[in-house]
C-alpha atoms as a PDB file:
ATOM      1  CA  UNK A   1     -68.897  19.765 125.283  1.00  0.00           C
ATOM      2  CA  UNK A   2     -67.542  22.768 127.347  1.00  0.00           C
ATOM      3  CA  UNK A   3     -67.390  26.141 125.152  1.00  0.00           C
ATOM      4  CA  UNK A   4     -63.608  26.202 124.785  1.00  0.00           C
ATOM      5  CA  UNK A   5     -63.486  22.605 123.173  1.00  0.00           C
ATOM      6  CA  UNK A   6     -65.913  21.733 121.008  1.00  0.00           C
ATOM      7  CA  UNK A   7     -64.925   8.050 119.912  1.00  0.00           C
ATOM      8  CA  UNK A   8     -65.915   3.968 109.018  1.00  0.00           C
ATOM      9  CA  UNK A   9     -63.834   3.101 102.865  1.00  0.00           C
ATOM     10  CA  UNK A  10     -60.131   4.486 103.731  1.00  0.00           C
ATOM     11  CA  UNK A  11     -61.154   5.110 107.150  1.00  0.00           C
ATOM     12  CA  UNK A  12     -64.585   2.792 108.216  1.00  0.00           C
ATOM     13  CA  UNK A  13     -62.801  -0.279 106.817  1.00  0.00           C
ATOM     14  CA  UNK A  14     -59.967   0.834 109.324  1.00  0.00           C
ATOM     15  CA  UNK A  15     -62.019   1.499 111.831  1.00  0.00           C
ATOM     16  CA  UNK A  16     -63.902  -1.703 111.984  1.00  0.00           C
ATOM     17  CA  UNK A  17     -64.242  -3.322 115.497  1.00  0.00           C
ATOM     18  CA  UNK A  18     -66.217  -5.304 117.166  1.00  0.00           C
ATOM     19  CA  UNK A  19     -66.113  -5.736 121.557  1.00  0.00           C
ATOM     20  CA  UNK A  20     -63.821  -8.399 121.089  1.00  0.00           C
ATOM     21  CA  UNK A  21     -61.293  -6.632 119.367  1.00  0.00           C
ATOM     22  CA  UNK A  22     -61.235  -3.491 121.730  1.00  0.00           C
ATOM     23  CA  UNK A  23     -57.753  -2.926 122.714  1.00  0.00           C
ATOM     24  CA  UNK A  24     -55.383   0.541 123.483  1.00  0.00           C
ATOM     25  CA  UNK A  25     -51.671   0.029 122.933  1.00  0.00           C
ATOM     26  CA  UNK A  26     -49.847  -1.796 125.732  1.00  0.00           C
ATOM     27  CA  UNK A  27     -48.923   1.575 127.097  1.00  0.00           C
ATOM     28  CA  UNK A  28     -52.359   2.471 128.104  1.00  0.00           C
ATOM     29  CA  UNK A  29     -52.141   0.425 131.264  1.00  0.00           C
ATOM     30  CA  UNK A  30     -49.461  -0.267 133.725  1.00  0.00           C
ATOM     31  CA  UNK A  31     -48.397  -3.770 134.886  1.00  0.00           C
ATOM     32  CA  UNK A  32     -50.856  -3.613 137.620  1.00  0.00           C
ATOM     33  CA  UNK A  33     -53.906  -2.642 135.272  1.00  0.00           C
ATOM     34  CA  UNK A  34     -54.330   0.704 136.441  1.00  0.00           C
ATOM     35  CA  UNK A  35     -55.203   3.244 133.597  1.00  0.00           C
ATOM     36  CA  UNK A  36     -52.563   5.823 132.398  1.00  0.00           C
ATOM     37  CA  UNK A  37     -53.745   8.875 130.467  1.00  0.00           C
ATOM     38  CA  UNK A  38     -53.952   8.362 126.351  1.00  0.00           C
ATOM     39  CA  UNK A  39     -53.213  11.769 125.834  1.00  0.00           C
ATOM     40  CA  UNK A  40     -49.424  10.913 126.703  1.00  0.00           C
ATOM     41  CA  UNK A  41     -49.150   8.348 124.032  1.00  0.00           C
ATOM     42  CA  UNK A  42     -47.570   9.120 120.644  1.00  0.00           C
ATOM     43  CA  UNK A  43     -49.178   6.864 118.888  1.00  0.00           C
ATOM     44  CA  UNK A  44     -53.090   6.489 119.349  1.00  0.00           C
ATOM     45  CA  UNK A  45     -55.230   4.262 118.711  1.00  0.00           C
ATOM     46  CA  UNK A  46     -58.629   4.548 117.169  1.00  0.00           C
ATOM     47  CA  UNK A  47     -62.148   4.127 117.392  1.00  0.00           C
ATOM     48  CA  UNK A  48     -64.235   2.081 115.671  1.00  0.00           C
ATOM     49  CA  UNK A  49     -67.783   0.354 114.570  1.00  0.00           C
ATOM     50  CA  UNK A  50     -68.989  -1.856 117.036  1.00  0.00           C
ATOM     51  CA  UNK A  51     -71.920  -3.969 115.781  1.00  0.00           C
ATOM     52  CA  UNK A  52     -75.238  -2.919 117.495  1.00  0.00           C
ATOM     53  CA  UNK A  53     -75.873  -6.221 117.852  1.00  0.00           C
ATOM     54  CA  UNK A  54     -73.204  -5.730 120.762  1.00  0.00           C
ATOM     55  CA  UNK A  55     -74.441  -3.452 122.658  1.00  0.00           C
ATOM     56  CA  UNK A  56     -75.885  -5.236 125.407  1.00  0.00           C
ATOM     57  CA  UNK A  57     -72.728  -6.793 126.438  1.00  0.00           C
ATOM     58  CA  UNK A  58     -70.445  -4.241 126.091  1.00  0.00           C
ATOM     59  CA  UNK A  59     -69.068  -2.642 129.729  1.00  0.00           C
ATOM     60  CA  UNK A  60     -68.442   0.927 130.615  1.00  0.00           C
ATOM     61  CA  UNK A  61     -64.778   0.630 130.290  1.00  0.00           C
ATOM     62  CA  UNK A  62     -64.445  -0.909 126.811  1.00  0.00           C
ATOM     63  CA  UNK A  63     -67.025   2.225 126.086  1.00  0.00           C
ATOM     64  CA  UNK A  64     -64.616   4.334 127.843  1.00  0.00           C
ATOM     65  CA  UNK A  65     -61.708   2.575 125.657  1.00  0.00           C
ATOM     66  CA  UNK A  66     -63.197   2.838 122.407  1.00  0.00           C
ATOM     67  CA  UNK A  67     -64.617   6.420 122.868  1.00  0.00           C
ATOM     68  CA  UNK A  68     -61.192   7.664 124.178  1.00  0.00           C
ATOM     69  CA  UNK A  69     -60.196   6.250 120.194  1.00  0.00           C
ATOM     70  CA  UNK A  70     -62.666   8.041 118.477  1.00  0.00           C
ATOM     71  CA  UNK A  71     -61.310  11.188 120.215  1.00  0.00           C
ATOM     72  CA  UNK A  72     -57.622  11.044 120.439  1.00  0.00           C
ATOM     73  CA  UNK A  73     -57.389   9.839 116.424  1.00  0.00           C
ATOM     74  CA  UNK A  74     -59.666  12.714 115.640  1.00  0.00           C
ATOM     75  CA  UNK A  75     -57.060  14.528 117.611  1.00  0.00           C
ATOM     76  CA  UNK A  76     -54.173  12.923 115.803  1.00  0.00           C
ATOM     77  CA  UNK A  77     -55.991  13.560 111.832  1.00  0.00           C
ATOM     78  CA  UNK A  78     -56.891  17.292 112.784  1.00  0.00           C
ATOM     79  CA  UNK A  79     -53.545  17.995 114.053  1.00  0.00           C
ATOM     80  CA  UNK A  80     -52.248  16.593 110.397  1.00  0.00           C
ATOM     81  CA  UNK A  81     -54.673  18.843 108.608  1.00  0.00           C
ATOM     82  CA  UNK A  82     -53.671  22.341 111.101  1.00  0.00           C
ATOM     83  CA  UNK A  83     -49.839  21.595 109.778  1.00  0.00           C
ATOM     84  CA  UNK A  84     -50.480  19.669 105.838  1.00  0.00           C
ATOM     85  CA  UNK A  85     -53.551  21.262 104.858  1.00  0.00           C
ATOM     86  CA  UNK A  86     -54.007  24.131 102.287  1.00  0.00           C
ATOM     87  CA  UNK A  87     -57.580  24.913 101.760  1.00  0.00           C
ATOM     88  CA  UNK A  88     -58.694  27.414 104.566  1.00  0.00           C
ATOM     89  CA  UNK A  89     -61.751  25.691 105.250  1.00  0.00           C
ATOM     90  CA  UNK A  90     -59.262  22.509 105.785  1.00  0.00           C
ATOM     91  CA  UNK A  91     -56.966  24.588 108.148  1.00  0.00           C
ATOM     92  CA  UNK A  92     -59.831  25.726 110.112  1.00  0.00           C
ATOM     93  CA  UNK A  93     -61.033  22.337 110.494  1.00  0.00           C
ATOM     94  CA  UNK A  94     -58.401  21.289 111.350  1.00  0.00           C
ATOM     95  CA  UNK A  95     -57.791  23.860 114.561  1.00  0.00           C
ATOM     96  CA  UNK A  96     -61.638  23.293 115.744  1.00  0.00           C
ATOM     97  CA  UNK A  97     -61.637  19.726 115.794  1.00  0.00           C
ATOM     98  CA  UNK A  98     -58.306  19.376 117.014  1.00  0.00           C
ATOM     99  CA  UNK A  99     -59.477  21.722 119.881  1.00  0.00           C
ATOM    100  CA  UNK A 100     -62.579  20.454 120.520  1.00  0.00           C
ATOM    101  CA  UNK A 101     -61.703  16.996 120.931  1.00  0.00           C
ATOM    102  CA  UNK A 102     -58.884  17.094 123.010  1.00  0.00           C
ATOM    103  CA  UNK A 103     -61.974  19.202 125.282  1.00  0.00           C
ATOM    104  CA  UNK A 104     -63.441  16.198 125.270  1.00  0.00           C
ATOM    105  CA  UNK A 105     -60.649  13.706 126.096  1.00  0.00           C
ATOM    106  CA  UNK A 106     -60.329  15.712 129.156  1.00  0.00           C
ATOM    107  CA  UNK A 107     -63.590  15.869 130.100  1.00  0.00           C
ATOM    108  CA  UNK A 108     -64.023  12.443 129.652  1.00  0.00           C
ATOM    109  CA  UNK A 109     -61.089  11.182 131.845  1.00  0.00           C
ATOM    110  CA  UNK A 110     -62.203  13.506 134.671  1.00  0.00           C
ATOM    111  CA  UNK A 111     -65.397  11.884 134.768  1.00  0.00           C
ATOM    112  CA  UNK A 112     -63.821   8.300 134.386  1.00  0.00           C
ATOM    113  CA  UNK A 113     -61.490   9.300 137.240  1.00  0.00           C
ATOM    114  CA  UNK A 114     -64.906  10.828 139.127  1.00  0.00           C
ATOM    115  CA  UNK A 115     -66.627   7.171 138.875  1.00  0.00           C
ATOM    116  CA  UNK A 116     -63.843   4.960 138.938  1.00  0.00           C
ATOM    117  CA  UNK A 117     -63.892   3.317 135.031  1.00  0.00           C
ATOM    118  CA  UNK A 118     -60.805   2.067 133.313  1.00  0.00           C
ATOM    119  CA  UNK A 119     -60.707   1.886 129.863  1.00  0.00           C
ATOM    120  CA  UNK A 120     -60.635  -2.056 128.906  1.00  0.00           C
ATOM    121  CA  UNK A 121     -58.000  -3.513 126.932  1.00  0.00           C
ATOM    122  CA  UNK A 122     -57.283  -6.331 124.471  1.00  0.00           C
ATOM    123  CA  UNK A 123     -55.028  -8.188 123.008  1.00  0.00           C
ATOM    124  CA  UNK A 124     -54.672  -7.151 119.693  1.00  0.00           C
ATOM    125  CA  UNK A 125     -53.895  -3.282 120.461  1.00  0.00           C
ATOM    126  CA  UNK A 126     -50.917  -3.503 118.017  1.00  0.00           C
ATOM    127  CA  UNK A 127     -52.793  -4.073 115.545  1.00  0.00           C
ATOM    128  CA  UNK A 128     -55.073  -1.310 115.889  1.00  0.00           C
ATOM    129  CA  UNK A 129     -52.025   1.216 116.565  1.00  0.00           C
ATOM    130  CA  UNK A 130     -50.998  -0.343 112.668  1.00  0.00           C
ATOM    131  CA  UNK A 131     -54.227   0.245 111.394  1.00  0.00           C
ATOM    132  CA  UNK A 132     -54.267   3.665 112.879  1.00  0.00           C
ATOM    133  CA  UNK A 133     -50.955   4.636 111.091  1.00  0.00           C
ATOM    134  CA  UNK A 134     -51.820   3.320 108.186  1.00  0.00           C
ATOM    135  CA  UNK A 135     -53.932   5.928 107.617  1.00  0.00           C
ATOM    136  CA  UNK A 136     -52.396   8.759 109.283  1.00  0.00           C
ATOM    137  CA  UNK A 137     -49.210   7.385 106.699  1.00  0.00           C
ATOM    138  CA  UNK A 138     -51.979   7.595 103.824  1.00  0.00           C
ATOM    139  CA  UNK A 139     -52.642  11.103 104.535  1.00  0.00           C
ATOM    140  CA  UNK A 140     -49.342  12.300 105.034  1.00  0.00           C
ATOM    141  CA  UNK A 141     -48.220  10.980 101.695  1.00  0.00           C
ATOM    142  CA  UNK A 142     -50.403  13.319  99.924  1.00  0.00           C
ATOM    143  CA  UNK A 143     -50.050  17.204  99.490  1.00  0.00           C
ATOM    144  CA  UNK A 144     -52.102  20.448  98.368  1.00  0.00           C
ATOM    145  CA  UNK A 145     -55.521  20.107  97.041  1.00  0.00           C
ATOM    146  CA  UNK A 146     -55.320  16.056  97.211  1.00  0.00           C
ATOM    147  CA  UNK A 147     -54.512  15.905 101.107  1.00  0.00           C
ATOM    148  CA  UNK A 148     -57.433  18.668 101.391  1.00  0.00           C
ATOM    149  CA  UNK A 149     -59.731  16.600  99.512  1.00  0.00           C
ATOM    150  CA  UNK A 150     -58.578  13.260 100.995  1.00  0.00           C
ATOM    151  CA  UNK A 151     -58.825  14.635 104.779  1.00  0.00           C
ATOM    152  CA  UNK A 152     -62.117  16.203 104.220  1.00  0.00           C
ATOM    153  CA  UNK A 153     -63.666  12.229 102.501  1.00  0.00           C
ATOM    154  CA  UNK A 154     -61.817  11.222 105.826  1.00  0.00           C
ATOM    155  CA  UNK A 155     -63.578  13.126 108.454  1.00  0.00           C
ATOM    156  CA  UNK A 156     -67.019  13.159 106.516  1.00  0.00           C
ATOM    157  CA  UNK A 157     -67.128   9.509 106.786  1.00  0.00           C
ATOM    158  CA  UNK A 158     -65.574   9.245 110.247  1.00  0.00           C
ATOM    159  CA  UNK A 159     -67.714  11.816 111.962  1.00  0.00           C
ATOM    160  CA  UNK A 160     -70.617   9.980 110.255  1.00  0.00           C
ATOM    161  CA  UNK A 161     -70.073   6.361 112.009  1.00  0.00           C
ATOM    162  CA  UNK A 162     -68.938   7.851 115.188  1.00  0.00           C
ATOM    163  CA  UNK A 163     -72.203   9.577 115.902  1.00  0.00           C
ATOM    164  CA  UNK A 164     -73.822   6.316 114.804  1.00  0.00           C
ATOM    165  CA  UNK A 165     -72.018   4.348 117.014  1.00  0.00           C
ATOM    166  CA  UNK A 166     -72.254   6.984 120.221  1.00  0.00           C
ATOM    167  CA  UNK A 167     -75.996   6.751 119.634  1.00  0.00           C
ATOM    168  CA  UNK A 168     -76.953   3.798 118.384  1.00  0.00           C
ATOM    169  CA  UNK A 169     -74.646   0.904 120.835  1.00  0.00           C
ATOM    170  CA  UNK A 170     -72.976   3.259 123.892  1.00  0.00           C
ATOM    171  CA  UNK A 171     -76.292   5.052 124.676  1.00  0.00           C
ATOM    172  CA  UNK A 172     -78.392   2.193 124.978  1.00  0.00           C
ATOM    173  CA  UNK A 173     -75.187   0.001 126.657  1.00  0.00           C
ATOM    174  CA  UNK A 174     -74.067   2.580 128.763  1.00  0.00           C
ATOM    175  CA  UNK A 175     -74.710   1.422 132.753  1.00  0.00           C
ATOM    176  CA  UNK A 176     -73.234   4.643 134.277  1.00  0.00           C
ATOM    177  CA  UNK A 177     -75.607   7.423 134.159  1.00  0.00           C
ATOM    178  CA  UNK A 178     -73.009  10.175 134.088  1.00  0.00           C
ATOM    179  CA  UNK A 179     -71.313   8.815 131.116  1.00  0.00           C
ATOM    180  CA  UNK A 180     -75.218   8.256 129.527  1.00  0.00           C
ATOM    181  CA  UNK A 181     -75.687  12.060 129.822  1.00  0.00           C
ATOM    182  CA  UNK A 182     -71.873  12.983 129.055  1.00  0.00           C
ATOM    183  CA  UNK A 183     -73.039  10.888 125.343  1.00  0.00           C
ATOM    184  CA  UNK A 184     -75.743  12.434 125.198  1.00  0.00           C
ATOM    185  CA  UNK A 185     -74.387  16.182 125.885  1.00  0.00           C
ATOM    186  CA  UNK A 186     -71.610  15.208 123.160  1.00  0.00           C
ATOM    187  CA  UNK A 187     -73.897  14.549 120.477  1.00  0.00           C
ATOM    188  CA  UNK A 188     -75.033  17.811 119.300  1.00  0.00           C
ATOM    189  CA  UNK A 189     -71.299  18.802 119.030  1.00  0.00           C
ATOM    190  CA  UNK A 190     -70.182  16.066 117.319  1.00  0.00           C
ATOM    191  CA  UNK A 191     -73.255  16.794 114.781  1.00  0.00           C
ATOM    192  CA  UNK A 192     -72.110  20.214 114.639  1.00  0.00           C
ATOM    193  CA  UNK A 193     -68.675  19.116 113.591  1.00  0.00           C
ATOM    194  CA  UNK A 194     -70.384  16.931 111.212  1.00  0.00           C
ATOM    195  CA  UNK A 195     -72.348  19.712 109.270  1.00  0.00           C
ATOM    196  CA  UNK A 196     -68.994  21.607 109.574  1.00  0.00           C
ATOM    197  CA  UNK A 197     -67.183  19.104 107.769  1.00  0.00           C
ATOM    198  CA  UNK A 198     -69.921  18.380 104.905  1.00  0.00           C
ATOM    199  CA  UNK A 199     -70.164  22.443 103.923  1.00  0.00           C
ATOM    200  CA  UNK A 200     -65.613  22.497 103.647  1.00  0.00           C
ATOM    201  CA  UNK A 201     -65.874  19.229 101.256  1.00  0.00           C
ATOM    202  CA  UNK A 202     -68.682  20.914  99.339  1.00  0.00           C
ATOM    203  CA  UNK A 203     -66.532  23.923  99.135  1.00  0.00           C
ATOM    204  CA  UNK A 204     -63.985  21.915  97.991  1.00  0.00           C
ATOM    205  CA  UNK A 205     -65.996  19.740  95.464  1.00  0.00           C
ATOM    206  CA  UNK A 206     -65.769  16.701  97.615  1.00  0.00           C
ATOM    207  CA  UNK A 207     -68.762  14.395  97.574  1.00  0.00           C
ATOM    208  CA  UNK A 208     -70.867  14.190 100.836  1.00  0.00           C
ATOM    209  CA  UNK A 209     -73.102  10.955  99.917  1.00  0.00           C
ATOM    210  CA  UNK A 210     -73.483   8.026 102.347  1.00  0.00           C
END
């Protein structure tokens, strides 16, 4: 992750997908297939689990797809906590991952663009984007100390199955060794962010358990 930025309950039931299901909204891809940028979309879409089980048959662009999720909704929730939270700790969090994971969307589209991956699509994309605002709607609907506590279960639990899922089914699927060693170069940050996340919800009283 490059120094000036640092892909699942509530949020793992959500987040539930398998390589079937992988699908960006409709808007991700022109008429002719060709990938257009997530970060221009409004409304993202969002990573998931993928069953390990999977990993051998998943390709490098429903990777790319469901990694470019697990970044742009971290985007989306951080963003939420910057502007709703109250906590410090939650505001903070909120800037740093926000930050850090937009880093990485870039990054990450640079080197799709480098090697010539497009993010795969499926059909059901709408019903991701639902899912998605389902729990961005979830969030917003709460205030003070209860959207602080309620973002910080959130991300605990999301940064959790995201490093589980970057390590455990892209690693070993991955076929493109620049996107291998972009996961694996990821990792430690997204551990950091992690760690981060656990010591704010402690601060705040918010269990940490798995």
């Amino acid at each position: 992750m490059r120094p000036s930025s640092s892909v699942l309950l509530s949020f793992l039931c959500a987040l539930t997908l398998t390589v079937g299901a992988a699908a960006l909204p409709s808007a991700m891809t022109g008429q002719s297939g060709e990938a257009i940028s997530p970060t221009a979309h409004s409304a993202h879409p969002r990573c998931g689990v993928i069953h390990v089980n999977d990993a051998p048959t998943i390709s490098d662009g429903e990777i790319a797809y469901l990694y470019l999720q697990a970044n742009l909704f971290e985007v989306e929730t951080a963003e939420l906590a910057r502007a709703q939270g109250t906590a410090p700790e939650v505001k903070h969090h909120g800037d740093e991952v926000a930050k850090d994971h937009r880093g990485v969307v870039k990054m990450f589209e640079e080197l799709l663009l480098k090697n010539g991956i497009k993010p795969i699509t499926a059909a059901d994309s709408a019903l991701r984007v639902a899912e998605e605002q389902k729990v961005v709607s979830g969030l917003k609907q709460k205030s003070g100390a209860d959207f602080d506590r309620a973002y910080l279960a959130h991300e605990v639990e999301n940064h959790r199955a995201v490093i589980k899922v970057v390590r455990e089914t892209f690693l070993p699927a991955t076929k493109n060794g620049q996107l291998a060693a972009h996961f694996k170069d990821v990792l430690p940050a997204f551990e950091h962010h992690l760690a981060m996340t656990i010591d704010a919800a402690k601060a705040l009283g918010v269990p940490t358990e798995n």
